[in-house]
Protein backbone atom coordinates (compact mmCIF):
# COMPACT_ATOMS: atom_id res chain seq x y z
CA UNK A 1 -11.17 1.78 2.88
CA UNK A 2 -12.29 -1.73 2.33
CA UNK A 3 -9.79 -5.00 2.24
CA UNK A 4 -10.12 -6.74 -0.86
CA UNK A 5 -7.92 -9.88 0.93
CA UNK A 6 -9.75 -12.11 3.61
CA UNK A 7 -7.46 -12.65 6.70
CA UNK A 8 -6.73 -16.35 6.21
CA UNK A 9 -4.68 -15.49 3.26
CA UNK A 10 -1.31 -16.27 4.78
CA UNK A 11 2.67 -15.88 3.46
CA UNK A 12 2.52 -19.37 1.62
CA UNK A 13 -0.34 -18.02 -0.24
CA UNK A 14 0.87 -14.38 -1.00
CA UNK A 15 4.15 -15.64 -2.59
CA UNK A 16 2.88 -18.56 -4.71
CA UNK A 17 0.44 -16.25 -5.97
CA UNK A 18 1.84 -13.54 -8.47
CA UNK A 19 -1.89 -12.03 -9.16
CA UNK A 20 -3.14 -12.18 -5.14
CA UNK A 21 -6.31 -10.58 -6.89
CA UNK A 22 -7.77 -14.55 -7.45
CA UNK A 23 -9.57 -13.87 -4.49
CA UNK A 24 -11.45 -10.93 -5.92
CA UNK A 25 -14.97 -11.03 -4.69
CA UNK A 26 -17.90 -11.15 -6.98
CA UNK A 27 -19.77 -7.84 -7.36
CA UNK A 28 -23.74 -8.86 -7.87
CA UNK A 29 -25.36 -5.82 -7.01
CA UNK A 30 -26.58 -3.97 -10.45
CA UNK A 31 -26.50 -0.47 -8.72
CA UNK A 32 -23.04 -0.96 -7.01
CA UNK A 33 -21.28 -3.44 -9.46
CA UNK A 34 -19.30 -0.26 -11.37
CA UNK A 35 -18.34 0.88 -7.77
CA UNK A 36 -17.78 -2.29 -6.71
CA UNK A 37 -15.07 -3.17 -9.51
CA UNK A 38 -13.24 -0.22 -9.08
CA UNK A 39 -13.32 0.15 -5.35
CA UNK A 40 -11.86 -4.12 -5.21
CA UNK A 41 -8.89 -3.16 -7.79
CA UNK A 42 -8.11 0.22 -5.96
CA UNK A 43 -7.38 -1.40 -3.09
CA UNK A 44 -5.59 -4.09 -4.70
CA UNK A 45 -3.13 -1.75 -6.23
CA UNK A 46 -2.73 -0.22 -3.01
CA UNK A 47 -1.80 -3.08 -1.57
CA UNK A 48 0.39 -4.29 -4.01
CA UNK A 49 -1.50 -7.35 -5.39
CA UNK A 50 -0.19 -6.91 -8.67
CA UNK A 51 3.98 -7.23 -10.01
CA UNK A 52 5.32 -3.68 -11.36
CA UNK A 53 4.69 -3.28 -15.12
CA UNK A 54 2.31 -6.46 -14.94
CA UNK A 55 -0.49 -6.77 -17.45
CA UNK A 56 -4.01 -6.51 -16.60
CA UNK A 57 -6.79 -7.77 -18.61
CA UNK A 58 -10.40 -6.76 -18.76
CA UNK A 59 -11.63 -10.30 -19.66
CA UNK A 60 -9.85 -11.91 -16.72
CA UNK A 61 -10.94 -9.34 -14.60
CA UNK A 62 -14.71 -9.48 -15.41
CA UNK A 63 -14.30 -13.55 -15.24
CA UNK A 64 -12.96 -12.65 -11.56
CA UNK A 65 -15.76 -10.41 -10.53
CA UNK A 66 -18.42 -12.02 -12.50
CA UNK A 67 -19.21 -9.15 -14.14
CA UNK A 68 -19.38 -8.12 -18.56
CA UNK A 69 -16.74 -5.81 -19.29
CA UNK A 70 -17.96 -2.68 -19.30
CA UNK A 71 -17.95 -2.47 -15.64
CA UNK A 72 -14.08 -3.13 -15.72
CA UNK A 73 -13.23 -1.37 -18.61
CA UNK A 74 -14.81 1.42 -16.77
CA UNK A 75 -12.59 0.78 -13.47
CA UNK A 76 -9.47 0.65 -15.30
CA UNK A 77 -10.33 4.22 -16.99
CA UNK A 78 -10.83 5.51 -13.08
CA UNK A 79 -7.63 4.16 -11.91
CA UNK A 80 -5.68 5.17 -15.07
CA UNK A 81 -7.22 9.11 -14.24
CA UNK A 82 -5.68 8.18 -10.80
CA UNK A 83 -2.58 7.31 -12.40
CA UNK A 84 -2.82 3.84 -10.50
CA UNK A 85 -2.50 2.39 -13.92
CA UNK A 86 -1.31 2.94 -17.48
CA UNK A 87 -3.32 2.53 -20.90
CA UNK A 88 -1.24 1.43 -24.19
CA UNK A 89 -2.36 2.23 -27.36
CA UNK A 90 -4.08 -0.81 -27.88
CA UNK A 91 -6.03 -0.16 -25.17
CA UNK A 92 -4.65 -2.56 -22.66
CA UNK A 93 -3.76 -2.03 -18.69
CA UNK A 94 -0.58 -2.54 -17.22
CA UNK A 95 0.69 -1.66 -13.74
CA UNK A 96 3.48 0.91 -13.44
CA UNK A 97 6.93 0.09 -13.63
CA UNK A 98 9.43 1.03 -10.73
CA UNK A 99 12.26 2.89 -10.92
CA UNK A 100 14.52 5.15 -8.09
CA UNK A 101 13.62 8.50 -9.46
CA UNK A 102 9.59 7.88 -9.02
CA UNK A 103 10.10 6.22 -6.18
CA UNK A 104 11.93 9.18 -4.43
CA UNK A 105 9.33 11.36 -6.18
CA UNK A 106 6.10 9.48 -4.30
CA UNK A 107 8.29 9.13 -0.96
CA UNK A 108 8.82 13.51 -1.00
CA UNK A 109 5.25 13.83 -1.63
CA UNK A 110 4.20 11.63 0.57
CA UNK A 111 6.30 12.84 3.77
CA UNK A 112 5.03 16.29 2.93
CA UNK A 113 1.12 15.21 2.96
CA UNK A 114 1.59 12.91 5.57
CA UNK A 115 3.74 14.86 7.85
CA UNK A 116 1.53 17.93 7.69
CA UNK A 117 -1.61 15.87 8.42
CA UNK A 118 0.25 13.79 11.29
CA UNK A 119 1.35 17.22 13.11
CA UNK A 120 -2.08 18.67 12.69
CA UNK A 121 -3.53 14.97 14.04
CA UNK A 122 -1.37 15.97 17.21
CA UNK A 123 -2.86 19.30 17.74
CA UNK A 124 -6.35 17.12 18.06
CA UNK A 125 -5.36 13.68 19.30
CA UNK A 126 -7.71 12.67 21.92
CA UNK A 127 -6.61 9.82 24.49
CA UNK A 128 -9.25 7.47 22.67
CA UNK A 129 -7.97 7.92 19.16
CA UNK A 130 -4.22 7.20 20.77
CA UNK A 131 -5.50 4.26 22.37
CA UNK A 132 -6.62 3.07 19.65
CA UNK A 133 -3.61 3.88 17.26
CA UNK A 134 -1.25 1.86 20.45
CA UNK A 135 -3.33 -1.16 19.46
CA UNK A 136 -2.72 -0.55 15.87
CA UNK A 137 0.74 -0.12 16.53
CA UNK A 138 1.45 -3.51 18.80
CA UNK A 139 -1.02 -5.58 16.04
CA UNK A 140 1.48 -4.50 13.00
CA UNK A 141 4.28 -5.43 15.47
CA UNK A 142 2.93 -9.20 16.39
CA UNK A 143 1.68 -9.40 12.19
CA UNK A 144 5.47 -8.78 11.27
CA UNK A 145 6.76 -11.08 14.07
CA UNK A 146 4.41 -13.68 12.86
CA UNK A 147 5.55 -13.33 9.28
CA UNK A 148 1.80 -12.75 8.75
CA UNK A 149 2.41 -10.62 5.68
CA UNK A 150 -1.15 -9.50 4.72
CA UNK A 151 -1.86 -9.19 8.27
CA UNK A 152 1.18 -6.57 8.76
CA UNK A 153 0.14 -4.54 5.56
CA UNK A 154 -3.02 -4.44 6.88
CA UNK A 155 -2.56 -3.34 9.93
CA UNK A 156 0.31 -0.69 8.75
CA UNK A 157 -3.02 1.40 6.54
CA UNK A 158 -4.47 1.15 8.77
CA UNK A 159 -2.14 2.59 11.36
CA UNK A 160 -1.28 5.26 8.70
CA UNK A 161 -5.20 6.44 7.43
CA UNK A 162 -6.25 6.41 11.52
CA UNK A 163 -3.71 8.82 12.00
CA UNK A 164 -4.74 11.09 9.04
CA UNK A 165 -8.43 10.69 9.77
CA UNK A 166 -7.53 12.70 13.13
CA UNK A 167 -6.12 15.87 11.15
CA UNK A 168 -10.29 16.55 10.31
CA UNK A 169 -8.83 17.85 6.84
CA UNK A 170 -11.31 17.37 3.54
CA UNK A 171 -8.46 17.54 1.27
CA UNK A 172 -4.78 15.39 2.48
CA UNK A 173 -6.53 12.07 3.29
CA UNK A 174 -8.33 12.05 -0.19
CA UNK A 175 -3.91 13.18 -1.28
CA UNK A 176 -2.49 10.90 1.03
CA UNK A 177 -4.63 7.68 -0.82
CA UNK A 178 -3.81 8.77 -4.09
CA UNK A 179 -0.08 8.39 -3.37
CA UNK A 180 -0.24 5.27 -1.70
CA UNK A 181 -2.17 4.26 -4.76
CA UNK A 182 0.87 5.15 -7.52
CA UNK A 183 3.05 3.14 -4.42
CA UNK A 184 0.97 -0.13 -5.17
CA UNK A 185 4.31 -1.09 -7.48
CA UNK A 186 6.71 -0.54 -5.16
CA UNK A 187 4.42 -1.92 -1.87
CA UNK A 188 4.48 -5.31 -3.81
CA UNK A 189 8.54 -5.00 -3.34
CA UNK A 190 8.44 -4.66 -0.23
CA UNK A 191 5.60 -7.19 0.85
CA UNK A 192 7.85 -9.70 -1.69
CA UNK A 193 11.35 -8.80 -0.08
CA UNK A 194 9.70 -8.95 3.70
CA UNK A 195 8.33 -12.87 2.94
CA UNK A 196 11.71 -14.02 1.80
CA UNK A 197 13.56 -12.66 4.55
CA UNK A 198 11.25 -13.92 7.19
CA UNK A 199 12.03 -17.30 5.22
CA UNK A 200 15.56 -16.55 6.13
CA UNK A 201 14.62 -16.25 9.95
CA UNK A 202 15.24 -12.48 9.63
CA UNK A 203 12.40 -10.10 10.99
CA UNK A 204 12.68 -6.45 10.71
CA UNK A 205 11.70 -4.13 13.15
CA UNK A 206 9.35 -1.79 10.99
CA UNK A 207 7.35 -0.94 13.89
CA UNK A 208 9.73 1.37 15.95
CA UNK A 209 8.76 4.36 14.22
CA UNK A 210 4.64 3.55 14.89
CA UNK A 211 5.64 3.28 18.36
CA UNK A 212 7.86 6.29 18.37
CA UNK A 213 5.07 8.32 16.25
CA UNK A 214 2.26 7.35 19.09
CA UNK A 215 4.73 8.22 21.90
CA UNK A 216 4.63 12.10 20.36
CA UNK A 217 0.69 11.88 19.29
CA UNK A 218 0.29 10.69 22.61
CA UNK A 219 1.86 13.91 24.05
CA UNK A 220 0.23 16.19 21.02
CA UNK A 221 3.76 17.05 19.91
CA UNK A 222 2.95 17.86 16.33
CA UNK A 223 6.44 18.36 15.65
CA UNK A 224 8.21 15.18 16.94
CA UNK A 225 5.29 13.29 15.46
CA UNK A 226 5.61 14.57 12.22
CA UNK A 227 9.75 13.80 11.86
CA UNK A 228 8.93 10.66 13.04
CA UNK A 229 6.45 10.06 10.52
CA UNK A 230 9.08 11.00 7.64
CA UNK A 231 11.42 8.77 9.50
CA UNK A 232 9.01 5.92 8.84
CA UNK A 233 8.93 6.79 5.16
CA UNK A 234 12.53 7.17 4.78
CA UNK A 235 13.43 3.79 6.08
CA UNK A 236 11.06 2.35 3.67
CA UNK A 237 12.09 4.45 0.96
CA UNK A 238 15.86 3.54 2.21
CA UNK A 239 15.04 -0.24 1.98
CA UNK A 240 13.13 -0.16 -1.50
CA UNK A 241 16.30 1.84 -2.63
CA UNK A 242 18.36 -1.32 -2.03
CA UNK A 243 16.22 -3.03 -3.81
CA UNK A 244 16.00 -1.37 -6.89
CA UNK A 245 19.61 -0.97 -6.95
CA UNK A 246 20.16 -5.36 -6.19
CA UNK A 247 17.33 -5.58 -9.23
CA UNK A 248 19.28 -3.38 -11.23
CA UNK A 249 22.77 -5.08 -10.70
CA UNK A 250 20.99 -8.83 -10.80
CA UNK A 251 19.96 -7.44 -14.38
CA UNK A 252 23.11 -6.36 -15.69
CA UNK A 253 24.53 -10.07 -14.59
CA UNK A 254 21.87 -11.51 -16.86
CA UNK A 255 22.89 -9.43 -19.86
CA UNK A 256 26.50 -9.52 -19.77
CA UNK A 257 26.33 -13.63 -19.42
């Protein structure tokens, strides 16, 4: 998967940016420019460049990529299929709203695909590929520490889809993305609640369970790797939770004053 966000974009940047796609890159390739499109605001989503229920337009889109319409009219068809967006009436894109019950939906799904393809990624881990995923895991570690926030959502896909790559399976990666894109919404949360509390001095220690999941790769325990796996969900599912429920009260203030 490709990263639509260069690696200077730092925390300052993320947060005083609502739409972090400004730094959409130009598609000028006539062949590739339909791929191009949607491939840019598929990752975006996943990464949560874009607020829950936000509005997306096709004519600041195409002024982004350079591109006519059609191109982005047809990317925003894709990614509504994908259920990465939602179409009104009128024809216009918006970006799905949150709420507990689909998160908790996405988070069951998503420990069932990714712990089946993390225990059968045991069964075949080679000492290169867990090398490789102990870098991963230290690099997310020293991104969070650094408050680096791109650089720690960055390196947690790519923790995640080097793990999955190692189950050799045709079918749960091509699963596993479309799930991480309908969490785009809720990734934005997290990215958004992570910056203010490294503001705050506070850093969380979201890599334990990467370490804890290598540890059992490492030993090609497909069992241990895949509860700690859904351990690594469930703390982020536990922390967006929280969330949701501080939006919710925060909104009921508002009202009642």
């Amino acid at each position: 998967m490709k990263a639509f966000l260069p690696t200077s974009w730092s925390k300052d940047e993320f947060l005083k940016n609502p739409m972090v796609n400004r730094r959409l890159l130009r598609v000028t390739s006539r062949i590739t420019v339909q791929d191009g499109v949607y491939e840019q605001l598929r990752n975006a989503l996943m990464w949560g460049a874009f607020e829950p229920s936000q509005a997306i337009t096709i004519s600041s889109l195409a002024n982004e990529f350079g591109v006519s319409h059609m191109p982005v009219r047809e990317a925003l068809r894709r990614l509504a299929a994908e259920n990465g967006l939602e179409i009104g009436h009128n024809g216009s894109a918006r970006v799905p709203a949150v709420s507990r019950r689909r998160l908790d939906d996405l988070c069951q799904a998503r420990k069932e695909l990714e712990g089946l393809a993390t225990e059968l990624a045991a069964a075949k881990m080679t000492d290169e590929a867990a090398n490789r995923l102990q870098v991963l895991a230290e690099e997310h570690q020293a991104t969070g520490q650094a408050g680096d926030i791109f650089g720690m959502l960055k390196k947690n896909q790519e923790f995640h889809f080097s793990i999955y790559e190692n189950a050799h399976s045709e079918v749960l990666p091509q699963h596993i993305e479309m799930l991480w894109l309908r969490f785009g919404p809720y990734m934005r949360m997290l990215s958004d609640y992570v910056a203010q509390e490294f503001e705050r001095g506070i850093i969380h220690p979201f890599s334990i369970h990467h370490l804890e999941i290598v540890t059992a790769l490492r030993e090609r325990n497909g069992t241990q790797a895949r509860e700690a796996i859904v351990r690594d969900i469930a703390a982020t599912q536990a922390l967006l939770q929280s969330r949701l429920e501080h939006l919710a009260q925060e909104l009921s203030v508002s009202k009642s004053t």
